[in-house]
N, C-alpha and C. Protein backbone atom coordinates (compact mmCIF):
# COMPACT_ATOMS: atom_id res chain seq x y z
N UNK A 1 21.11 4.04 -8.96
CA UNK A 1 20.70 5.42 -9.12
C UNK A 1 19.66 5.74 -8.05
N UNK A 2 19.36 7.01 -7.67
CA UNK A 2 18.93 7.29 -6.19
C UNK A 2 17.76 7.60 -6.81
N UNK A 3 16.93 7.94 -6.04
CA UNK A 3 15.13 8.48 -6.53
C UNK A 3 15.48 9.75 -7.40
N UNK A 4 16.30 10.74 -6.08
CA UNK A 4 16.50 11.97 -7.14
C UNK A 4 17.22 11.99 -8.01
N UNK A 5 18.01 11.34 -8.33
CA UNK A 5 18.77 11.27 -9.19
C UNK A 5 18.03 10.66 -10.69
N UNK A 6 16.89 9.98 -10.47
CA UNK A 6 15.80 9.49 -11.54
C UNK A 6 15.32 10.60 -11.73
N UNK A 7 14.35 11.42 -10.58
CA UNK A 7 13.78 12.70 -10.65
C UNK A 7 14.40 13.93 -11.77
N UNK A 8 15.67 13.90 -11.61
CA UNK A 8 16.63 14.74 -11.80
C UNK A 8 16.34 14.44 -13.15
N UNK A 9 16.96 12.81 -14.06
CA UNK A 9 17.54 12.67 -15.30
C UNK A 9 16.16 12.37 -15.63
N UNK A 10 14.69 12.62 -15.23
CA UNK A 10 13.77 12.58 -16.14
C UNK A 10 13.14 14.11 -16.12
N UNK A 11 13.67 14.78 -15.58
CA UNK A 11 13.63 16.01 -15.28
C UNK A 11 13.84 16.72 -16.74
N UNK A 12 15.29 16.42 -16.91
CA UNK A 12 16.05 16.82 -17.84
C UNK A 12 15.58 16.49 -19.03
N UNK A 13 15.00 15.57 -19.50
CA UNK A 13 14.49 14.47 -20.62
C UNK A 13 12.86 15.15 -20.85
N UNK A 14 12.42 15.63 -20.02
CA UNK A 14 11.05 16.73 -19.84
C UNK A 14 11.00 17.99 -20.74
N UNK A 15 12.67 18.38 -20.42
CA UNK A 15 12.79 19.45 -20.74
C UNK A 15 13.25 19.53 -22.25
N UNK A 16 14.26 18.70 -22.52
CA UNK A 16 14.95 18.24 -23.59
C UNK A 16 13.46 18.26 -25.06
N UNK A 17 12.37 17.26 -24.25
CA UNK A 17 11.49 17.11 -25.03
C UNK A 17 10.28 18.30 -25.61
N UNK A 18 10.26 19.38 -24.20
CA UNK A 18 10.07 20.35 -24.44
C UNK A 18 10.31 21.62 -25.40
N UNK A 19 11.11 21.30 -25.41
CA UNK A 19 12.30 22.17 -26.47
C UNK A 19 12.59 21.77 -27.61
N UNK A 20 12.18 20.21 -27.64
CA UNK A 20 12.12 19.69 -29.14
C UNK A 20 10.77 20.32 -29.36
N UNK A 21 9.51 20.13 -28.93
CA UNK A 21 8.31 20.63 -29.59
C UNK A 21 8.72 21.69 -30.01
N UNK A 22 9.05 22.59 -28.99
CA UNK A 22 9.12 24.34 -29.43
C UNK A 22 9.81 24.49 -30.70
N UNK A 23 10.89 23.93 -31.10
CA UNK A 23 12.04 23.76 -31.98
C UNK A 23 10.90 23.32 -32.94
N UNK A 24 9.90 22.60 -33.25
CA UNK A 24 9.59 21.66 -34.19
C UNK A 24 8.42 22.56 -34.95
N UNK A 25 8.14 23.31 -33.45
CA UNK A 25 6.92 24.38 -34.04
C UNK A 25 7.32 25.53 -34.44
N UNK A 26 8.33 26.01 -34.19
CA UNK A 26 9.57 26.85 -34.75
C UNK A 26 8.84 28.46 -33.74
N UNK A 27 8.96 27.93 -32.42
CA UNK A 27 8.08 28.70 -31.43
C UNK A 27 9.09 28.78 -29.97
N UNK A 28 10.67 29.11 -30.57
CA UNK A 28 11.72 29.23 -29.32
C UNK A 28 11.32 30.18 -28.85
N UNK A 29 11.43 29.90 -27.40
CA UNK A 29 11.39 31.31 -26.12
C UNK A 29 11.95 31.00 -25.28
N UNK A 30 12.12 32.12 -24.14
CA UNK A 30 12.76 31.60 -23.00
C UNK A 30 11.84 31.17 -22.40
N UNK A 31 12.39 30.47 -20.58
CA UNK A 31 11.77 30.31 -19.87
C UNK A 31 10.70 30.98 -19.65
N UNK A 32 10.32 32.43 -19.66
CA UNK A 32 9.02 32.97 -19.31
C UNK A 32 7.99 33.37 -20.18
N UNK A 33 8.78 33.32 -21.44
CA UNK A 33 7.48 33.76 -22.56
C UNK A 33 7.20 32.33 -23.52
N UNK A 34 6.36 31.54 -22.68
CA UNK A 34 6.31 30.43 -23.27
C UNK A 34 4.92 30.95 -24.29
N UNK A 35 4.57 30.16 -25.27
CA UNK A 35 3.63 30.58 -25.73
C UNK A 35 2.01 30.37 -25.37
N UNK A 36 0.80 30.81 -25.78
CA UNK A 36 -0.38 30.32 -24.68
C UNK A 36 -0.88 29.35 -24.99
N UNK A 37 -0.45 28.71 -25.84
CA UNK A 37 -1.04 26.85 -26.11
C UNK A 37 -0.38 26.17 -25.46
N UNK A 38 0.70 26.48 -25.20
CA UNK A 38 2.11 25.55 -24.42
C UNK A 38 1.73 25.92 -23.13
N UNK A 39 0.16 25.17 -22.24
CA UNK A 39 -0.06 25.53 -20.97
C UNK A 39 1.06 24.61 -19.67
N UNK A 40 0.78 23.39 -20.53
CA UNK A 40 1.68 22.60 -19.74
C UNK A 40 3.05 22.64 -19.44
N UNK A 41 3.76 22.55 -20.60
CA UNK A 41 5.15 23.54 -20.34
C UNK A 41 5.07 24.37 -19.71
N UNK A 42 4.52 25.38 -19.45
CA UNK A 42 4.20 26.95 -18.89
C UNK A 42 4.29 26.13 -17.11
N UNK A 43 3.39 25.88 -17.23
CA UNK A 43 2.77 24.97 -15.72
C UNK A 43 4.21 23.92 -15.25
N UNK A 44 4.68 23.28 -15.95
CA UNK A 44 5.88 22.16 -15.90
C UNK A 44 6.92 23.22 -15.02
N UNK A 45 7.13 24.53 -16.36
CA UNK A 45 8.95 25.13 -15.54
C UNK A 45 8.36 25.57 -14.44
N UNK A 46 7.44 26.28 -14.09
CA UNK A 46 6.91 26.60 -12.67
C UNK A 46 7.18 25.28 -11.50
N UNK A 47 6.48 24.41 -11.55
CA UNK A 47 6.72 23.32 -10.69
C UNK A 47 7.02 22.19 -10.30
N UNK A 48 8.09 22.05 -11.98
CA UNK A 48 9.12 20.85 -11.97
C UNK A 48 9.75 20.65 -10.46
N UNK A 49 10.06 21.94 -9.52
CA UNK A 49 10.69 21.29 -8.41
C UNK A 49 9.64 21.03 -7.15
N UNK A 50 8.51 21.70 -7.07
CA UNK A 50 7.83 21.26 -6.42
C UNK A 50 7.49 19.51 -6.39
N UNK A 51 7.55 19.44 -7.34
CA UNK A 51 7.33 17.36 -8.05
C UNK A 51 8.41 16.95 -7.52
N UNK A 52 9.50 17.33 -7.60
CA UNK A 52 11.03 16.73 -7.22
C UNK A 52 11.43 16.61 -5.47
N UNK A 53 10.61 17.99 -5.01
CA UNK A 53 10.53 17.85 -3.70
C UNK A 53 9.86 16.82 -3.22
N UNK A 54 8.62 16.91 -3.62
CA UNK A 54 6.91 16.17 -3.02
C UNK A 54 7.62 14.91 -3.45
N UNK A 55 8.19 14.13 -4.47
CA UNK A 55 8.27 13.00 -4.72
C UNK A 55 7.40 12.56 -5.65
N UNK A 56 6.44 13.77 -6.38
CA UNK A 56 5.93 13.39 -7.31
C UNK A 56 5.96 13.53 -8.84
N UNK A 57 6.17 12.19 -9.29
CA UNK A 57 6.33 12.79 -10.91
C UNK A 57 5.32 13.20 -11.85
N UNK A 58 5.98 13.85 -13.03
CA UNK A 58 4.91 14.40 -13.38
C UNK A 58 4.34 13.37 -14.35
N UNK A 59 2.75 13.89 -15.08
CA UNK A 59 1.71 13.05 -15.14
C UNK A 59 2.52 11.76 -16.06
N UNK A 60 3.29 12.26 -17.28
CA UNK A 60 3.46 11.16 -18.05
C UNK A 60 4.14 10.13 -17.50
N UNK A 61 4.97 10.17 -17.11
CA UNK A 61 6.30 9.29 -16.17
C UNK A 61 5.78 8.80 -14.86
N UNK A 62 4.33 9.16 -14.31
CA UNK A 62 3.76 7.95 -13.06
C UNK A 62 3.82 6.75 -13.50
N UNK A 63 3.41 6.27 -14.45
CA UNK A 63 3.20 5.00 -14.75
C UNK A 63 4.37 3.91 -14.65
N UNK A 64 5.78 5.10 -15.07
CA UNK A 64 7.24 4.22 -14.71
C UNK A 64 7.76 4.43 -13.93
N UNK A 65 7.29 5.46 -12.80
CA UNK A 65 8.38 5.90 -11.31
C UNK A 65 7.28 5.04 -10.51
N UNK A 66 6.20 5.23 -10.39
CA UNK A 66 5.63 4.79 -9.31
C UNK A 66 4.94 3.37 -9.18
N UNK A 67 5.33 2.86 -7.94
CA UNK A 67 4.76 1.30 -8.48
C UNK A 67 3.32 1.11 -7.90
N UNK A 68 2.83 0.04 -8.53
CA UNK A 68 0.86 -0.06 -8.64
C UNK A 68 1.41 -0.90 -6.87
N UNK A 69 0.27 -0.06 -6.75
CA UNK A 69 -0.28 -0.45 -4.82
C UNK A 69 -1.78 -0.38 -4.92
N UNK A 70 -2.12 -1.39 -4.11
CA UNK A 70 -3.72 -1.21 -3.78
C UNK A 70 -4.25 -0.28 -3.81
N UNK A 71 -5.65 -0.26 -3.96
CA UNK A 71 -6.55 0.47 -4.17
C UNK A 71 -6.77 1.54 -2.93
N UNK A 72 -6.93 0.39 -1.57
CA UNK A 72 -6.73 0.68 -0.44
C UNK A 72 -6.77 -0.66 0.58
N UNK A 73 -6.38 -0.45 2.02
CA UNK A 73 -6.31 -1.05 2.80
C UNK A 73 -6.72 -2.17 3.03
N UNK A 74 -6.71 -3.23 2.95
CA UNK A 74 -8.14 -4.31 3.21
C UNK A 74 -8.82 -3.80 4.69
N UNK A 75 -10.57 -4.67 4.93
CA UNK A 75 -10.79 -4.30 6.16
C UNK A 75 -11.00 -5.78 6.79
N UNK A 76 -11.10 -5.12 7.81
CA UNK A 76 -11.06 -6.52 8.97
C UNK A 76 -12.17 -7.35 8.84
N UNK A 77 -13.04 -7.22 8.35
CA UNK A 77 -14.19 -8.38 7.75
C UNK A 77 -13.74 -9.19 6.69
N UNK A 78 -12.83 -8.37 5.75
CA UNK A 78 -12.06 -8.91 4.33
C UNK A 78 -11.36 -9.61 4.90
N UNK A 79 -10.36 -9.52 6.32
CA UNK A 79 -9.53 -10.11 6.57
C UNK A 79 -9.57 -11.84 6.93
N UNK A 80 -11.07 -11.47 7.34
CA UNK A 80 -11.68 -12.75 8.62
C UNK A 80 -11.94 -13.36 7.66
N UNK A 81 -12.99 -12.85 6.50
CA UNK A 81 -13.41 -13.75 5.96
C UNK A 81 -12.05 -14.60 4.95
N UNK A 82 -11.27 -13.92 4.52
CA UNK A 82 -10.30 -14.72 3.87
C UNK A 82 -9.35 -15.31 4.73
N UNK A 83 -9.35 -15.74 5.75
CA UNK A 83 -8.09 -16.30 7.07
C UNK A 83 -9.41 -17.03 6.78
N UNK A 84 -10.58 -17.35 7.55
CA UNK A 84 -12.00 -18.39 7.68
C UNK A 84 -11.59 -19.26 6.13
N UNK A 85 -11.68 -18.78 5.32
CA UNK A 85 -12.19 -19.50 3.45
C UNK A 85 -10.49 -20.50 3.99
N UNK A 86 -9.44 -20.08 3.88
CA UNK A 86 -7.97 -20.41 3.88
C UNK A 86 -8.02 -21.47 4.98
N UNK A 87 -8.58 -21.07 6.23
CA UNK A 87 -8.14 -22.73 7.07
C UNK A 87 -9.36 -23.64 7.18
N UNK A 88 -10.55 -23.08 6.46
CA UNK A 88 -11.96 -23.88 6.21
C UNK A 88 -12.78 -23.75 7.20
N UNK A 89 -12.93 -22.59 7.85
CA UNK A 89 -13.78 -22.83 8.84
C UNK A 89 -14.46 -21.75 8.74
N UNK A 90 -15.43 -21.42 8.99
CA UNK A 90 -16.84 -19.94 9.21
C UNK A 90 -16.22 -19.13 9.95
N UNK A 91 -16.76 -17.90 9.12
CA UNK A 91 -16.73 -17.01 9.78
C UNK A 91 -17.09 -16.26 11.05
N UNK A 92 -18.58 -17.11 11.44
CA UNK A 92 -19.33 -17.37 12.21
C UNK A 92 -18.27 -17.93 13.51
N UNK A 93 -17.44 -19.06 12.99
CA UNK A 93 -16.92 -19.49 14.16
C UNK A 93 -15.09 -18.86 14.43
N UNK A 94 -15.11 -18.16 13.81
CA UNK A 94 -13.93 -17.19 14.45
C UNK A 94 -14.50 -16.01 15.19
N UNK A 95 -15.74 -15.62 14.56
CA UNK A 95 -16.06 -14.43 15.90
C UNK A 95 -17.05 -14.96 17.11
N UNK A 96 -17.13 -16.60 17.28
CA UNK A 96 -17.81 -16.40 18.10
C UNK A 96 -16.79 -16.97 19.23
N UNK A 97 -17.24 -17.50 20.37
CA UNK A 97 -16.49 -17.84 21.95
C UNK A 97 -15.84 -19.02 21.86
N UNK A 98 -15.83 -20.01 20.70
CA UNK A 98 -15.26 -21.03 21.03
C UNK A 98 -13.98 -21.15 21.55
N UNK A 99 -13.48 -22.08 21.68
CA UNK A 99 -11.96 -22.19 21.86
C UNK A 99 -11.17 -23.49 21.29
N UNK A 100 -11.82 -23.39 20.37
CA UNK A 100 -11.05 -25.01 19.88
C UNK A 100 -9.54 -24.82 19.19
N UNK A 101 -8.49 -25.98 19.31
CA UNK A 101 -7.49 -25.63 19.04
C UNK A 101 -7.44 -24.94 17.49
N UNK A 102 -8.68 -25.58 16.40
CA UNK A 102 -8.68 -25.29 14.81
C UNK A 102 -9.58 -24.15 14.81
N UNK A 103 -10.17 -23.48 15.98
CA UNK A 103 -10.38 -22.35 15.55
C UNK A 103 -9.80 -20.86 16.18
N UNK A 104 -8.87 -21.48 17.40
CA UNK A 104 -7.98 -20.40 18.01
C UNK A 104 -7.29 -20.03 16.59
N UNK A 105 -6.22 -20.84 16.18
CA UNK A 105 -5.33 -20.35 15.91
C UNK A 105 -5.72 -19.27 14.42
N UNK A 106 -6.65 -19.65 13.64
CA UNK A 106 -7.51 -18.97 12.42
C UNK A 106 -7.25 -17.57 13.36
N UNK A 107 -8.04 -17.97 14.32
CA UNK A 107 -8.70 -16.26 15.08
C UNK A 107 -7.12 -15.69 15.78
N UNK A 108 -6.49 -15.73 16.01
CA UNK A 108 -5.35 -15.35 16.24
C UNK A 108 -4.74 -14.67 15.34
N UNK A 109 -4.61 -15.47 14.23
CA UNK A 109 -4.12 -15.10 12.67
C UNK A 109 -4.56 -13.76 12.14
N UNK A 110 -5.76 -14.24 12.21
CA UNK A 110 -6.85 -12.67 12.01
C UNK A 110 -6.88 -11.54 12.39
N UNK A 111 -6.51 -12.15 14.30
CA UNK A 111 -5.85 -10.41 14.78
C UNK A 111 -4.91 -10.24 14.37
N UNK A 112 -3.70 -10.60 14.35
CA UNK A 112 -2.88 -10.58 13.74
C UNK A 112 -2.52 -9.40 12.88
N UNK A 113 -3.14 -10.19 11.92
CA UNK A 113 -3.25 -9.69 10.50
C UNK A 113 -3.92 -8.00 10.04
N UNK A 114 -4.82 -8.35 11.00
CA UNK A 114 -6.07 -6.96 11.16
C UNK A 114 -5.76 -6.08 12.07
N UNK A 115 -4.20 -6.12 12.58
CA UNK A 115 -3.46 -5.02 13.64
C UNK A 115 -2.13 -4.89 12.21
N UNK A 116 -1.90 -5.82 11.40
CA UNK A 116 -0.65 -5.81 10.36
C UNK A 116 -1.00 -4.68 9.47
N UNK A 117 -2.27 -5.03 9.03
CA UNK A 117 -2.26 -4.50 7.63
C UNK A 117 -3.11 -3.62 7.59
N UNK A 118 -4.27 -2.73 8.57
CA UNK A 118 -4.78 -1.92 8.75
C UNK A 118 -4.40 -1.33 9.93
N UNK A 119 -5.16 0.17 10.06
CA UNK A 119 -4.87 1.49 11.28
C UNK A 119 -5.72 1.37 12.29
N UNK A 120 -6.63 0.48 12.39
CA UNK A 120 -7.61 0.16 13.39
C UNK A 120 -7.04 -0.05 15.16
N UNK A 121 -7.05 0.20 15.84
CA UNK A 121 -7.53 0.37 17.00
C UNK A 121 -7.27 -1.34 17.54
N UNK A 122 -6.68 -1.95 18.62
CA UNK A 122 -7.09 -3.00 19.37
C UNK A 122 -8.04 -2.84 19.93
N UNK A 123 -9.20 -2.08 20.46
CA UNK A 123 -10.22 -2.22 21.11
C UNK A 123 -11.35 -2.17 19.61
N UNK A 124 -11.16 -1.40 18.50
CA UNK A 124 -11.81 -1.67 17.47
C UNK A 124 -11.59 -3.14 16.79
N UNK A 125 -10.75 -3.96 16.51
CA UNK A 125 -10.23 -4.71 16.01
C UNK A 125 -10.89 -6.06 16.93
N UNK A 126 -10.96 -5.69 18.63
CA UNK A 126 -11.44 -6.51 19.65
C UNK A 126 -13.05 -6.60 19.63
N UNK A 127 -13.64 -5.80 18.74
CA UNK A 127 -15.30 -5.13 18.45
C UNK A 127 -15.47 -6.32 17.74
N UNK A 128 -14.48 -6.24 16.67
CA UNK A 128 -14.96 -7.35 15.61
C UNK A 128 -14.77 -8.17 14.94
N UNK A 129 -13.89 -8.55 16.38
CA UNK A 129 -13.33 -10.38 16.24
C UNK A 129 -14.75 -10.65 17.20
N UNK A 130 -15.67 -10.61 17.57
CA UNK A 130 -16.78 -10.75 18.56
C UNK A 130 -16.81 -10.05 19.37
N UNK A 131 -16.60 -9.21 20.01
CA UNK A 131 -16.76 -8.51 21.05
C UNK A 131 -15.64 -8.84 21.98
N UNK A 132 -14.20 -8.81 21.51
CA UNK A 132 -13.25 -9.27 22.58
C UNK A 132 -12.55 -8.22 23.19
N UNK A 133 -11.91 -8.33 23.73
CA UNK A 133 -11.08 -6.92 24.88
C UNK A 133 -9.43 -6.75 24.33
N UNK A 134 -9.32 -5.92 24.32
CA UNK A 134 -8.31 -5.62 23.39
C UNK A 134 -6.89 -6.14 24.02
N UNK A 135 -7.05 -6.77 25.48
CA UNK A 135 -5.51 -7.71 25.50
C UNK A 135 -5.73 -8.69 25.16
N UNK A 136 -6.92 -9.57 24.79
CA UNK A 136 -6.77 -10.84 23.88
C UNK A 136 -6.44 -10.65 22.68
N UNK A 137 -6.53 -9.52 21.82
CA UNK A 137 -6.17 -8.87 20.73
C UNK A 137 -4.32 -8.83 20.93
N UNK A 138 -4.30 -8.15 21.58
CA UNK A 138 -2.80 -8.10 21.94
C UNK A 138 -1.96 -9.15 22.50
N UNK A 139 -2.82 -10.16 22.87
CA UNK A 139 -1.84 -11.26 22.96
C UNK A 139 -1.59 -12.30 21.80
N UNK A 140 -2.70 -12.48 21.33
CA UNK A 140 -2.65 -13.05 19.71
C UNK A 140 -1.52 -12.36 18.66
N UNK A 141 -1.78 -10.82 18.50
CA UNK A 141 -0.48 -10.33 18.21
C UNK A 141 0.91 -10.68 18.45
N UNK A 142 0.79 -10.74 19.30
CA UNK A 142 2.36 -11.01 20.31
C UNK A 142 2.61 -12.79 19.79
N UNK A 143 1.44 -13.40 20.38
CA UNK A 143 1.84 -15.16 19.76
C UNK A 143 2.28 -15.11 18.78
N UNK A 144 1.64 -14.83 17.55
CA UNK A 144 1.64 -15.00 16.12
C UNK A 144 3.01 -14.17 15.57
N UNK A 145 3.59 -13.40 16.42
CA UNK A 145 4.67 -12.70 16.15
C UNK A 145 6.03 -13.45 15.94
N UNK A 146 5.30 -13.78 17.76
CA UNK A 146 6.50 -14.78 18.19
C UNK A 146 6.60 -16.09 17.69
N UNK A 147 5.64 -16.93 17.22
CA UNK A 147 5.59 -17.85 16.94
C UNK A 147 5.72 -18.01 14.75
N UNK A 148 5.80 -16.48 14.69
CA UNK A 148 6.13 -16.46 13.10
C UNK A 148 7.88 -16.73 12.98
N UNK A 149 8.54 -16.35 13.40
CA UNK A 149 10.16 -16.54 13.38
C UNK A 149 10.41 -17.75 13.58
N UNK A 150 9.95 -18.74 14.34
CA UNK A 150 10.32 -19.81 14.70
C UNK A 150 9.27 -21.34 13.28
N UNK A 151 7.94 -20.71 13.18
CA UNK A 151 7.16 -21.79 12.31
C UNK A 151 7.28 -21.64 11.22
N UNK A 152 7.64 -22.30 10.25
CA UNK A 152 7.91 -21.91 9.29
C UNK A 152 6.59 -21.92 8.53
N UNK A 153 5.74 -23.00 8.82
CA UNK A 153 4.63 -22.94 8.19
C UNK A 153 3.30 -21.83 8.11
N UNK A 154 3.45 -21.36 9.23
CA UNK A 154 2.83 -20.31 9.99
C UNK A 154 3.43 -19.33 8.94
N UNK A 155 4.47 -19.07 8.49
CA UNK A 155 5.07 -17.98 8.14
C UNK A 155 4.65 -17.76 6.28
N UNK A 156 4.65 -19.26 6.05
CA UNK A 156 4.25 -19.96 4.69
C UNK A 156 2.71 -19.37 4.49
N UNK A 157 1.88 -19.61 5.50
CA UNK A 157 0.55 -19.12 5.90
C UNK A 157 0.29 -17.87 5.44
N UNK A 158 0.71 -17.12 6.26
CA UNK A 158 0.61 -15.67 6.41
C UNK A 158 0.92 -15.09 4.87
N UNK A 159 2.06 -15.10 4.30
CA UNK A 159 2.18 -14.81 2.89
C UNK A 159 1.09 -15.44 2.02
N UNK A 160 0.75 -16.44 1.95
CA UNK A 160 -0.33 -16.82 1.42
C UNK A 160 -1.89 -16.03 1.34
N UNK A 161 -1.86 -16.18 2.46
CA UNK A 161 -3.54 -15.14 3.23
C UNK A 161 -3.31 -13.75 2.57
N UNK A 162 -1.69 -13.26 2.74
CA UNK A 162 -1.84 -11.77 1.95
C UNK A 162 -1.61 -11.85 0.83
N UNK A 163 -1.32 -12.71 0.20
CA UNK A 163 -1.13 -12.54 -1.15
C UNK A 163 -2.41 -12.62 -1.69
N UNK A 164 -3.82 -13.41 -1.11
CA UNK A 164 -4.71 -13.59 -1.31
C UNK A 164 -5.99 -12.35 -1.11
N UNK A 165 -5.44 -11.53 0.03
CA UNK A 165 -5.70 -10.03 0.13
C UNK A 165 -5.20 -8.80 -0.81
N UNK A 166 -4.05 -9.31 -1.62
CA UNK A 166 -3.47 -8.43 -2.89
C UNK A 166 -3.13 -7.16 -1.83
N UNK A 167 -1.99 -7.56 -0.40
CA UNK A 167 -1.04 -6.68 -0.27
C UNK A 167 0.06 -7.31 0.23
N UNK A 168 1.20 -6.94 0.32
CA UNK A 168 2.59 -7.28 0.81
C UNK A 168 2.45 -7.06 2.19
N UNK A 169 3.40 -8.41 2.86
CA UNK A 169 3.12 -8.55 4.18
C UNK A 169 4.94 -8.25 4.55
């Protein structure tokens, strides 16, 4: 069954239920002379299709059309610090100059991740991995891309780290 087509048959089931109250309160009308306690109904036949357009349902039925998503975005400090906690190393030492092979690849991950799952900027993102320039940003991207299809473990990784961030990667 298609979205609108849910939209549609809970649409109908809105209305159905509508019309049972009215029926129950023994308070039939048409569409326009609803009565003035019945605000919501009143408010509902007006912009049942506006909801159907927008994609939004109405208040009772969010809870079963729409699925729970984060709060919001993680940020790139959230990111570092949980990639740092995950391969055991400081935070301290992913933003600073080293270059060791166990702390490249953390810091790689991180850009990565912090160009994946947030709207930030490579020259923002390059601010605060330490102060880096946004084609080392972009090449870490590109590794970790390329090197996700082929590692499996790497790939094992990454789902992990976001699942640990509470978003889908």
């Amino acid at each position: 069954m298609s979205l609108i087509e849910e939209y549609h048959a809970a649409h109908k089931e809105r209305q159905r239920r509508i019309a049972a109250a009215a029926i129950s309160r023994k308070t039939i009308c048409t569409p326009v002379e609803y009565p003035k306690h019945d605000i919501q109904a009143m408010y509902y036949h007006h912009m049942w299709f506006y909801d159907l357009v927008m994609g939004i349902p109405a208040l009772d039925d969010r809870a079963e059309i729409v699925p729970a998503t984060p709060a919001r975005d993680p940020r790139i400090d959230e990111i570092i610090k949980t990639v740092a906690c995950f391969f055991g190393v400081s935070k301290l030492d992913i933003i600073s100059c080293r270059r060791t092979a166990e702390i490249v690849r953390p810091r790689q991950i991180a850009c990565y991740l912090s160009k994946l799952l947030t709207v930030k900027s490579l020259p923002e993102i390059g601010r605060r991995m330490g102060g880096r320039d946004h084609t080392t940003i972009l090449h870490a991207v590109r590794k970790i891309d390329r090197l996700r299809s082929s590692d499996a473990k790497l790939e094992s990784d990454l789902h992990a780290i976001a699942a640990c961030l509470a978003v889908p990667l």
